[in-house]
Each structure stands twice: as C-alpha cells, then as structure tokens.
Protein backbone atom coordinates (compact mmCIF):
# COMPACT_ATOMS: atom_id res chain seq x y z
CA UNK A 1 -59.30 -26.39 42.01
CA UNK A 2 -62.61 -25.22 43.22
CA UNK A 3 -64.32 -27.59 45.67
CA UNK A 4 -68.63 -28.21 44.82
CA UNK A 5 -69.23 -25.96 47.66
CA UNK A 6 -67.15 -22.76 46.42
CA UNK A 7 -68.36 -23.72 42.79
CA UNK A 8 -71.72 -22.65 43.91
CA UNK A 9 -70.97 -19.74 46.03
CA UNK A 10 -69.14 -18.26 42.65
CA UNK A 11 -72.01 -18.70 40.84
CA UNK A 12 -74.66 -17.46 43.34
CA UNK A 13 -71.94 -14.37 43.18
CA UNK A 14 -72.58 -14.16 39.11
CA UNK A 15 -75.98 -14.76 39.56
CA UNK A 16 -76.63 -11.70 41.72
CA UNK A 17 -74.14 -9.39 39.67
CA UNK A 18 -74.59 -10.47 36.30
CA UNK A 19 -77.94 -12.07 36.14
CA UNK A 20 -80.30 -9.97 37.83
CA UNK A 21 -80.21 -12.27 40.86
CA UNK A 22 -81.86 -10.18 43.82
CA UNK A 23 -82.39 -12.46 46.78
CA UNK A 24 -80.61 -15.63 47.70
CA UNK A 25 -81.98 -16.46 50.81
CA UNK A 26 -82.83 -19.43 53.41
CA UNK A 27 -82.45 -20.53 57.04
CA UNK A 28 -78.37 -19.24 57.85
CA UNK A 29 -78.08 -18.03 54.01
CA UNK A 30 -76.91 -14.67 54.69
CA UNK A 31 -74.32 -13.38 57.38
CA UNK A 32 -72.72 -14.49 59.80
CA UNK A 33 -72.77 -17.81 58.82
CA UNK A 34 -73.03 -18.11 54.94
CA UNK A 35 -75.18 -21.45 55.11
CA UNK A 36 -74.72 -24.75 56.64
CA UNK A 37 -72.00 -25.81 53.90
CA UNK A 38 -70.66 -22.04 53.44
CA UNK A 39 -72.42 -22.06 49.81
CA UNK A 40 -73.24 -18.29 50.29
CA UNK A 41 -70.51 -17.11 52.21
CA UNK A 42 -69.51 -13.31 50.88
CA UNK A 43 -73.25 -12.73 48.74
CA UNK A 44 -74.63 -9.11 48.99
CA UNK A 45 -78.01 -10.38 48.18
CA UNK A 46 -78.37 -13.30 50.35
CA UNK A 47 -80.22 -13.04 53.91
CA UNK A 48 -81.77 -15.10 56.61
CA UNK A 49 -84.85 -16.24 56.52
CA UNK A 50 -86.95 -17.87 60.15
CA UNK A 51 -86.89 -21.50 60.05
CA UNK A 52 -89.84 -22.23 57.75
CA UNK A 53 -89.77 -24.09 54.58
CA UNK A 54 -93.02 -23.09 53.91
CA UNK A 55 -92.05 -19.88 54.20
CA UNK A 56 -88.93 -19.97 52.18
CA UNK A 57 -91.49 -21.69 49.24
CA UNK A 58 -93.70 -19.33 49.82
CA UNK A 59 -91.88 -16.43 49.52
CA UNK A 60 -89.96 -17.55 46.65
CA UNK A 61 -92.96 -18.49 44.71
CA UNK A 62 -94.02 -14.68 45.06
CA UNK A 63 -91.06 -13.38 43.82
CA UNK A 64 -91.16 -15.82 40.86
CA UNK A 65 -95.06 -14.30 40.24
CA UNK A 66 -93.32 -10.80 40.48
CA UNK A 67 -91.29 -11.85 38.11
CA UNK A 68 -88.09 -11.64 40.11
CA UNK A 69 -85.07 -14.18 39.69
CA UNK A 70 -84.19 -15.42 43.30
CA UNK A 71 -82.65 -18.53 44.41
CA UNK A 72 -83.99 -20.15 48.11
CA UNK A 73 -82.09 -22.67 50.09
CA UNK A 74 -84.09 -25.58 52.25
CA UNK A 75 -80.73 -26.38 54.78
CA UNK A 76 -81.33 -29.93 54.20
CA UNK A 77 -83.63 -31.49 51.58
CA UNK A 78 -84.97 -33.72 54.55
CA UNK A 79 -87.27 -30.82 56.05
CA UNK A 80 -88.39 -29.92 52.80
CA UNK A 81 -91.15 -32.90 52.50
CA UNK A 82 -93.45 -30.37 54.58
CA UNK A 83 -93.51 -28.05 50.97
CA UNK A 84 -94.64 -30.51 48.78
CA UNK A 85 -97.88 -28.72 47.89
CA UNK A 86 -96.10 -25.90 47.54
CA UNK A 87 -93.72 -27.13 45.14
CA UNK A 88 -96.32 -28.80 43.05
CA UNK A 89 -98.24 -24.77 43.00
CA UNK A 90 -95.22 -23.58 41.47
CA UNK A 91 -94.76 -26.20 38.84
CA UNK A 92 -98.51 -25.48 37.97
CA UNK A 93 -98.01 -21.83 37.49
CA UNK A 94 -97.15 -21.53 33.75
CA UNK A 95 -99.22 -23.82 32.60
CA UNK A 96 -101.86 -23.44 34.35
CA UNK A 97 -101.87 -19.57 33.42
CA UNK A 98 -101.11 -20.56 29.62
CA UNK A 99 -97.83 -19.42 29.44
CA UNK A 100 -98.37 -16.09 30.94
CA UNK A 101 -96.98 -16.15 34.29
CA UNK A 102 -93.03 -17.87 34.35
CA UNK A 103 -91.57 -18.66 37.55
CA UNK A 104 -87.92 -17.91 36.96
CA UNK A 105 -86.83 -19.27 40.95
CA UNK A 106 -84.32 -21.67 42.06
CA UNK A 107 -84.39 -24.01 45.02
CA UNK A 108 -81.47 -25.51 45.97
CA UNK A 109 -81.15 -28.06 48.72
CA UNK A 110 -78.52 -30.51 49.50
CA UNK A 111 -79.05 -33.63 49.35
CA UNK A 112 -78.08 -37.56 50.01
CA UNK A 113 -75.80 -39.98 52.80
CA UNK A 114 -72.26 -39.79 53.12
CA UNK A 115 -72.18 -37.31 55.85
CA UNK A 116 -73.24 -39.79 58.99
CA UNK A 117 -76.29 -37.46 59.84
CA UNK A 118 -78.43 -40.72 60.73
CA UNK A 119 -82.42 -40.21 59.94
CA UNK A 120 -82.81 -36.37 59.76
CA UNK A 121 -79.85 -35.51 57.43
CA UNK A 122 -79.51 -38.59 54.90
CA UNK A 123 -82.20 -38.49 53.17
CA UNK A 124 -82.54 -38.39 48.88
CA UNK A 125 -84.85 -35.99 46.94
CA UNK A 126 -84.66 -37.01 43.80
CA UNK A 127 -87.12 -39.26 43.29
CA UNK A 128 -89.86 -37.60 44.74
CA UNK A 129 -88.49 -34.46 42.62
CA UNK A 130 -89.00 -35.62 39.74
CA UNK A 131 -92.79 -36.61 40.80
CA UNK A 132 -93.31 -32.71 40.84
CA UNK A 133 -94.88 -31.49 37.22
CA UNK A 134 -93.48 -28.35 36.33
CA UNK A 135 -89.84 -28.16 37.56
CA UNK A 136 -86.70 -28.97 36.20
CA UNK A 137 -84.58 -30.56 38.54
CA UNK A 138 -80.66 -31.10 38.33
CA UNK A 139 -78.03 -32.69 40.47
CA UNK A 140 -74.05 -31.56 39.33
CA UNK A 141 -71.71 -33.90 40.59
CA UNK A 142 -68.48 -32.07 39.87
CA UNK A 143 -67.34 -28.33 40.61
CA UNK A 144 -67.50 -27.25 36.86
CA UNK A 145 -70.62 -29.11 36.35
CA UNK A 146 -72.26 -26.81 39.21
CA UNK A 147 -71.16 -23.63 38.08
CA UNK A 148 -72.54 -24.24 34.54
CA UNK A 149 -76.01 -26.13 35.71
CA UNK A 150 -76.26 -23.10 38.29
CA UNK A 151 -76.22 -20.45 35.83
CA UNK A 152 -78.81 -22.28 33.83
CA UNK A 153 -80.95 -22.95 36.49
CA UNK A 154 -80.88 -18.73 37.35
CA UNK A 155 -81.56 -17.76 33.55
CA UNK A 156 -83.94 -20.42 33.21
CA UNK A 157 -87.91 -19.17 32.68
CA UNK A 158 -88.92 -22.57 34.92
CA UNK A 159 -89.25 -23.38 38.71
CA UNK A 160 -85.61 -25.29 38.79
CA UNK A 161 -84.90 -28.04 41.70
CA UNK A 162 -81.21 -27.74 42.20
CA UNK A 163 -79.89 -30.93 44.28
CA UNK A 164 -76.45 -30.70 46.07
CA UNK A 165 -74.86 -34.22 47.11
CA UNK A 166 -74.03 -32.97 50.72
CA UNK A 167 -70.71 -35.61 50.79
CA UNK A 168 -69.81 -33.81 47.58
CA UNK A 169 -69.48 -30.39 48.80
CA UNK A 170 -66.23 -30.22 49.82
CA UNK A 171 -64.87 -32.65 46.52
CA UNK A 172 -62.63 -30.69 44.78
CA UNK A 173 -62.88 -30.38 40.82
CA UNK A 174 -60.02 -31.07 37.91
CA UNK A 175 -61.32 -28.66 36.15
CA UNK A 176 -60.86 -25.13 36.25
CA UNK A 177 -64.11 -22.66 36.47
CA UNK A 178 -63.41 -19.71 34.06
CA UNK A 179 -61.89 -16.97 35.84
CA UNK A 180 -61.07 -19.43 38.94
CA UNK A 181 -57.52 -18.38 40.21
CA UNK A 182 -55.40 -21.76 39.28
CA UNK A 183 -54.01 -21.77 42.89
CA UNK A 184 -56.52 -23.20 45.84
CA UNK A 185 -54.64 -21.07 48.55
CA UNK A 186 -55.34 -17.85 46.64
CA UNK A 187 -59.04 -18.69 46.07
CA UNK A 188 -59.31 -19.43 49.69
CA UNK A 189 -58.17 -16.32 50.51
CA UNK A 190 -60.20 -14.29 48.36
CA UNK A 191 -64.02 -15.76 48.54
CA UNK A 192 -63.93 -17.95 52.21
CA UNK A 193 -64.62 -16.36 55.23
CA UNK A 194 -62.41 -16.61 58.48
CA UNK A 195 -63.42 -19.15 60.87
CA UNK A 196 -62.87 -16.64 63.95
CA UNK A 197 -65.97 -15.04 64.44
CA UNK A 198 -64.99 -11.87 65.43
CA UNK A 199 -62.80 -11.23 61.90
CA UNK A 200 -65.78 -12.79 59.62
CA UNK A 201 -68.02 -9.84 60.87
CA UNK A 202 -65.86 -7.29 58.53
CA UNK A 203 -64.75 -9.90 56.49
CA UNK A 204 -65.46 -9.18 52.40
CA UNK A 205 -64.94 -11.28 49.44
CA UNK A 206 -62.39 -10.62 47.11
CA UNK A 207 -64.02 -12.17 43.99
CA UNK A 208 -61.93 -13.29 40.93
CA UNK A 209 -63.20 -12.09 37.88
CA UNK A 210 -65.14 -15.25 36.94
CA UNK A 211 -66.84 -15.81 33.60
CA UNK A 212 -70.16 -16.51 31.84
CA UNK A 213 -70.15 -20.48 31.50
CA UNK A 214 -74.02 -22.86 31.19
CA UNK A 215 -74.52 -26.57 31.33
CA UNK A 216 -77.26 -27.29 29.12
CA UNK A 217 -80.15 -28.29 31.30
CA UNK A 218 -81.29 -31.90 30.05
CA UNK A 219 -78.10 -32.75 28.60
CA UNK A 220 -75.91 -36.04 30.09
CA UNK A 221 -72.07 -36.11 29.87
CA UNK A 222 -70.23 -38.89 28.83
CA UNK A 223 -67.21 -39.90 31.57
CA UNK A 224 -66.09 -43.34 30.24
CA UNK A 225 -66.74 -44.88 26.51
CA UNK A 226 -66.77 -48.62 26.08
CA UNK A 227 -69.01 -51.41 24.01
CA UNK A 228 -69.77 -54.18 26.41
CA UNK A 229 -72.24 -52.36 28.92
CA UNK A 230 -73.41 -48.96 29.82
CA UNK A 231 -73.98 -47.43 33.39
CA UNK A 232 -76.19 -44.39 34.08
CA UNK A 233 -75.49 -42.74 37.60
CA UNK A 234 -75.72 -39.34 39.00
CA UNK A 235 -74.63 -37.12 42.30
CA UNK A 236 -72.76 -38.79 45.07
CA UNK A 237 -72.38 -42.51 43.03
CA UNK A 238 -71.18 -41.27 39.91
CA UNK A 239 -67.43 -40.74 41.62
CA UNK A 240 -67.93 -44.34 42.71
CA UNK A 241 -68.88 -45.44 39.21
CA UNK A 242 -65.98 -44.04 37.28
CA UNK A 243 -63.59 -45.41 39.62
CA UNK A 244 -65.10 -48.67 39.34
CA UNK A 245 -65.08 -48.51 35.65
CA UNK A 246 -61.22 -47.75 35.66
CA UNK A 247 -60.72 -50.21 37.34
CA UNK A 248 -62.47 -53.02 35.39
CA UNK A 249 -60.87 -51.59 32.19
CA UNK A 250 -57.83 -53.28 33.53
CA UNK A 251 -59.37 -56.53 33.54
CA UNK A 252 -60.52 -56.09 29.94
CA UNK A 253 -64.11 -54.87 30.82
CA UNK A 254 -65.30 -51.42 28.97
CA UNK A 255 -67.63 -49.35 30.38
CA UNK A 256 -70.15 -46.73 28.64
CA UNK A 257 -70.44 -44.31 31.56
CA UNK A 258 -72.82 -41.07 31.65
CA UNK A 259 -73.56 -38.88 34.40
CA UNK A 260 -76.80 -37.76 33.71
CA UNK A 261 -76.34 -34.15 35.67
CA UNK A 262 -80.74 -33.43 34.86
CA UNK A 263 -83.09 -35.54 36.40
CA UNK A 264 -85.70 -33.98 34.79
CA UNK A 265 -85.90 -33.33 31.55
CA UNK A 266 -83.48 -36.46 31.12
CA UNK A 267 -81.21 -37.13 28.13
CA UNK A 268 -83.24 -40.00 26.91
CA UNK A 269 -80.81 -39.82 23.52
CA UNK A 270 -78.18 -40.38 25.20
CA UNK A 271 -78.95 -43.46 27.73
CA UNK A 272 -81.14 -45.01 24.13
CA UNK A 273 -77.67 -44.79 21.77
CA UNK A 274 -75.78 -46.02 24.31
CA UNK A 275 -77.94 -48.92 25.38
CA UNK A 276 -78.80 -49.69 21.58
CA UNK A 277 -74.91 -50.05 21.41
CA UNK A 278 -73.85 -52.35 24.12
CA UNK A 279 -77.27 -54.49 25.01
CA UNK A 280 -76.43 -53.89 28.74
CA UNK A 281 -77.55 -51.23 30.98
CA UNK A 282 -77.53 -50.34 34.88
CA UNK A 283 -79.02 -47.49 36.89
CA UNK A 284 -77.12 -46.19 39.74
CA UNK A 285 -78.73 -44.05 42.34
CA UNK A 286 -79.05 -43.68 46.06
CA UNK A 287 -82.61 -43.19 46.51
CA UNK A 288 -84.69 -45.95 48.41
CA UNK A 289 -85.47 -48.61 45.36
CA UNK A 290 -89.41 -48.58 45.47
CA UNK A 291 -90.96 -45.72 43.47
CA UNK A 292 -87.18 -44.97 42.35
CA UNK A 293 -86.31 -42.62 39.72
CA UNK A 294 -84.16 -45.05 38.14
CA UNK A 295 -87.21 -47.37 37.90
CA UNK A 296 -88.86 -45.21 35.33
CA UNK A 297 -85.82 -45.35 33.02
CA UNK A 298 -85.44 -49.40 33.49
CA UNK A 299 -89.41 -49.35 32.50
CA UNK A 300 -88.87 -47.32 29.72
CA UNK A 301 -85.60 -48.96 28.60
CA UNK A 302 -87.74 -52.19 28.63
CA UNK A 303 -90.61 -50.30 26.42
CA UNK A 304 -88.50 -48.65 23.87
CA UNK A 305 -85.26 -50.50 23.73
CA UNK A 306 -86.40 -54.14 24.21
CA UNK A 307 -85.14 -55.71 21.33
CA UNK A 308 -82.07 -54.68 21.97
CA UNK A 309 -81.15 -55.60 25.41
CA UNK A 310 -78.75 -58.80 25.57
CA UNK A 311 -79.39 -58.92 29.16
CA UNK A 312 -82.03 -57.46 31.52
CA UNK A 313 -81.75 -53.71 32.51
CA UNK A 314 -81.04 -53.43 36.12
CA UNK A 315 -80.99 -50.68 39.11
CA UNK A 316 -78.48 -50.50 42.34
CA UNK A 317 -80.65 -48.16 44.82
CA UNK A 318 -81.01 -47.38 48.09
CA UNK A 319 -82.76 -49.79 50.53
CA UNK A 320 -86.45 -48.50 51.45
CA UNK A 321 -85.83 -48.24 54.93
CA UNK A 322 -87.40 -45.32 56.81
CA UNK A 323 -83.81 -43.54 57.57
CA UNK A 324 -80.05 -44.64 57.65
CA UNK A 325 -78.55 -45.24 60.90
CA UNK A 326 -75.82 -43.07 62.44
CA UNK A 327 -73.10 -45.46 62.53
CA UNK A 328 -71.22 -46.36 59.38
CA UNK A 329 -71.90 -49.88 58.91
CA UNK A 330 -75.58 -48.31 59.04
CA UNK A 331 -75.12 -46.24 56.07
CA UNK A 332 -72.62 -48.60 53.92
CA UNK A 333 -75.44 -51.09 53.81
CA UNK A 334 -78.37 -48.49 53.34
CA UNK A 335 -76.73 -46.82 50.43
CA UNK A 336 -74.73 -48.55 47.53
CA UNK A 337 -71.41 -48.16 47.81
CA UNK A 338 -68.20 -48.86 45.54
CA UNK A 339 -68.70 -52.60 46.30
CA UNK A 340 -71.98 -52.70 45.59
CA UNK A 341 -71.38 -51.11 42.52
CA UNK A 342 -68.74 -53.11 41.61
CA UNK A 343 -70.96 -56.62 41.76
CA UNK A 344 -73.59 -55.21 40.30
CA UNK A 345 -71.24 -53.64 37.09
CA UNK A 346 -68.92 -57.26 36.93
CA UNK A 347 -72.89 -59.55 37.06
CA UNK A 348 -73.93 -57.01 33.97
CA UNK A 349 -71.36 -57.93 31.69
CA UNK A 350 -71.40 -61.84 33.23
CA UNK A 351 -75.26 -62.47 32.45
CA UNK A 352 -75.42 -64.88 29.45
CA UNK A 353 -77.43 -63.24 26.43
C-alpha cells in the first residue's frame, strides 16, 4: 500500500498528465531533490523555486489570473504566516471580480507535530486557514483520501489550501489507489528515486497506470458508527481517534467517528445527524485551543443543536503556547495525544445528562 507521501506524488503525476497541470513548483520541488518529504519526486512539471513564500504566492496567484492550473508547495506551513495577505488576495479574486476571474491553484503545505522539529517545524495551519475567505482548504489523513481530495483540489475553479500532516507522510494506506501496483516493493521501484545521488540524476519514474478517482471536497467520512457519543477529528489525530474508539468498543462504549477530510466548506450534515443522534459530541484537533477551528463548530453545535445535547460539546486542542519544544515530553504535552484522547472520549460518555 501507498504511503501519504507517494499518494500525493501519484496524483501531482495525474494532475500534470491528465489535468492540464503545468507547474508544480516550490522551494526543492523539482530535481534533485523532489521536496522535503519526496512528494514530487519523478514530476516533469515541477521546478525550484528561490526561497520566498511570497514569491511562490505570488507567482501562483498569476498563473491562477492566467488561468493556468498549478499547484505551489510552502516546505513547511510554518514559513508561510509571512503570505497571509497574499492568501487573503487570492480568496478575494472571484468575488471580488463577480465571478469573472477563477483562481484554479493549489497550495499545499505540510503541516502539524509529530516530527520533533521543535518551534520552526511544528506548527498547525488550520485554524488560521480557515480564517482566509475564499479558499477551500482540506487535510486527507489517509493515502486514498489524498489521492481523491488532490484531484479535486486540481479540477477545482477555487484557490484550494491543501494541508499535509507531516507525521503522516510516510503512514501507509489499506486501501489500494486505482491503478496502484498491489505490491509496495514494485511501487518503490517504479515512482521513488535512489537515495545515491549520483544514480537519482538519470533516474526516471516508471509510473503505473493510475486512474481517475475525486473525494468530494466538503464531504466527511464516517470511520466508526455507534449511539452513545460522536467524535469529529481530522489529520494527524484521527489515527489516534479510531484506535481509541476500538478500543473502548471492547468495554461496551460506541463511538460515532468522522474524519472530516475539508476544513472548509465543512460537512455540517454530517457532524448535525450525528450529534442529533447520540447527545454527545467532541472536537479533536491539534491546533493551539484559543481562536481554534474546532471552537467554531462547538459554538455552532451549541446554536443549532442545543436541545439536543445530553452533555456539553467539548474540544481536545493544542495548548496556545508559542512553539513545541524539541524534546518529546515537549511535544506529548503540547499536542493531544492517544491519552489525552482517551480521557477526554471515556469523561464524554461519563458526564451525567
């Protein structure tokens, strides 16, 4: 099975030979290197860019004017703060023209802990994301899931945010990607480069013949189904929340779990059946917990769905700390991890209605 990272890099390869895809590009996109998590590895269309987010913004937002379908890379989400304004230009640009400019352009950026890259490599997007009029902005958590939402986000008429949970990228799928060769030793062979330097200069990928296959954009999935509580996650916790899940189901404890995969536009039908059923809901995300994404659903869950909450909503986030230390114990207590979750899932279904 596919790992995230080689998920992407065979859909950046459909993009730019089935879907008009002419530049993928960013700091290390192209050759030698193939980007900092080998996402582009083997492209024809990718190249490097100088190390300028602005630039990379910049020069995407063009193309998107020109009409052209490209997809730019910021390495690490944490130097993309510095485009902001930029970001917010290219939301504006169809409606501020009236519908008659698009901007068909993806950004991708990974995203998130789990790596142990301390202050400058740790930090979450997609709260501030979603704070960004204009853009659609997704976060796959599995392999399949970031073929599909990648080929949406390419055909897509909108400026797309496309989130990668760095301590995903090398999780492997259980799914197959259509037209992914069932054995990992052959797909290794075929679409990763050599490590030795010298042999990745004529290096070429062998791709397999992979198929057309779209996530809806704005569209959760449903991992776990249960009555007494539900618990809406997405990216790096959502692993973490469908083990824990599993796990209580032994104990008698069934969980309503959905990976919410868009950000932005969110499946609010899916997160308001599922809390009208059970009465119980929690928000999972790793994003410092002031201004947090998941706060706007537990406000609107309290608007819309009041009367039928047993229990109050809650949210498991990310402490608001400037940065997460280097060391481990740092980042275990910065982030939430399986424990975390797992008190916070067991005192949802223990609160007295």
């Amino acid at each position: 099975m596919a790992s995230l990272a080689q998920a992407i890099r065979m859909a950046l390869h459909y993009g730019e030979s089935k879907l008009s895809v002419d530049d993928i590009f960013g700091q290390d996109v192209g050759p030698p290197l193939g980007g900092a998590f080998t996402v582009t590895q083997g492209l024809t269309k990718s190249w490097n860019s100088p190390l300028d987010e602005r630039g990379i913004i910049g020069m995407a937002t063009g193309l998107g004017l020109a009409g052209k379908r490209c997809v730019a890379e910021i390495q690490f989400c944490d130097y993309i703060f510095n485009t902001l304004d930029l970001l917010k230009l290219a939301g504006n640009a169809s409606w501020s023209s009236n519908g008659e400019f698009n901007m068909p352009i993806v950004v991708m950026t990974p995203v998130g802990s789990g790596i142990h890259g301390s202050i400058y490599h740790s930090h979450s997007f997609d709260a501030w994301a979603a704070r960004i009029p204009g853009w659609k902005i997704v976060m796959p958590s599995t392999p399949l899931d970031a073929y599909g939402l990648m080929l949406s986000a390419i055909e897509d008429p909108d400026p797309v945010l496309y989130l990668i949970p760095k301590a995903l990228m090398r999780a492997k799928g259980e799914e197959l990607i259509p037209g992914e060769p069932s054995s990992d030793k052959e797909l290794r062979e075929r679409i990763d480069a050599p490590v030795d330097p010298k042999a990745r200069v004529k290096w070429k990928a062998n791709w397999p013949a992979l198929e057309y296959y779209t996530v809806p954009i704005g569209k959760a999935k449903q991992l776990r189904e249960g009555s007494d509580a539900t618990v809406i996650s997405y990216g790096r916790q959502m692993s973490l929340v469908t083990q824990t899940a599993d796990m209580l189901r032994e104990r008698g404890v069934n969980y309503d779990v959905f990976d919410l995969r868009t950000i932005y536009p969110y499946d609010w039908d899916a997160i308001k059946q599922s809390v009208e059923k059970t009465g119980r809901v929690l928000f999972v995300n790793e994003d410092t917990e002031i201004a947090n994404f998941g706060e706007h659903l537990l406000r609107r869950t309290c608007d819309e769905l009041f009367y039928s909450l047993k229990v109050r909503p809650r949210l498991l986030a990310g402490k608001h700390i400037p940065g997460i230390g280097i060391h481990p114990n740092l980042e275990n207590v910065s982030v939430p991890q399986k424990n975390h979750i797992e008190q916070e899932m067991i005192a949802l279904v223990e609160d007295p209605a």
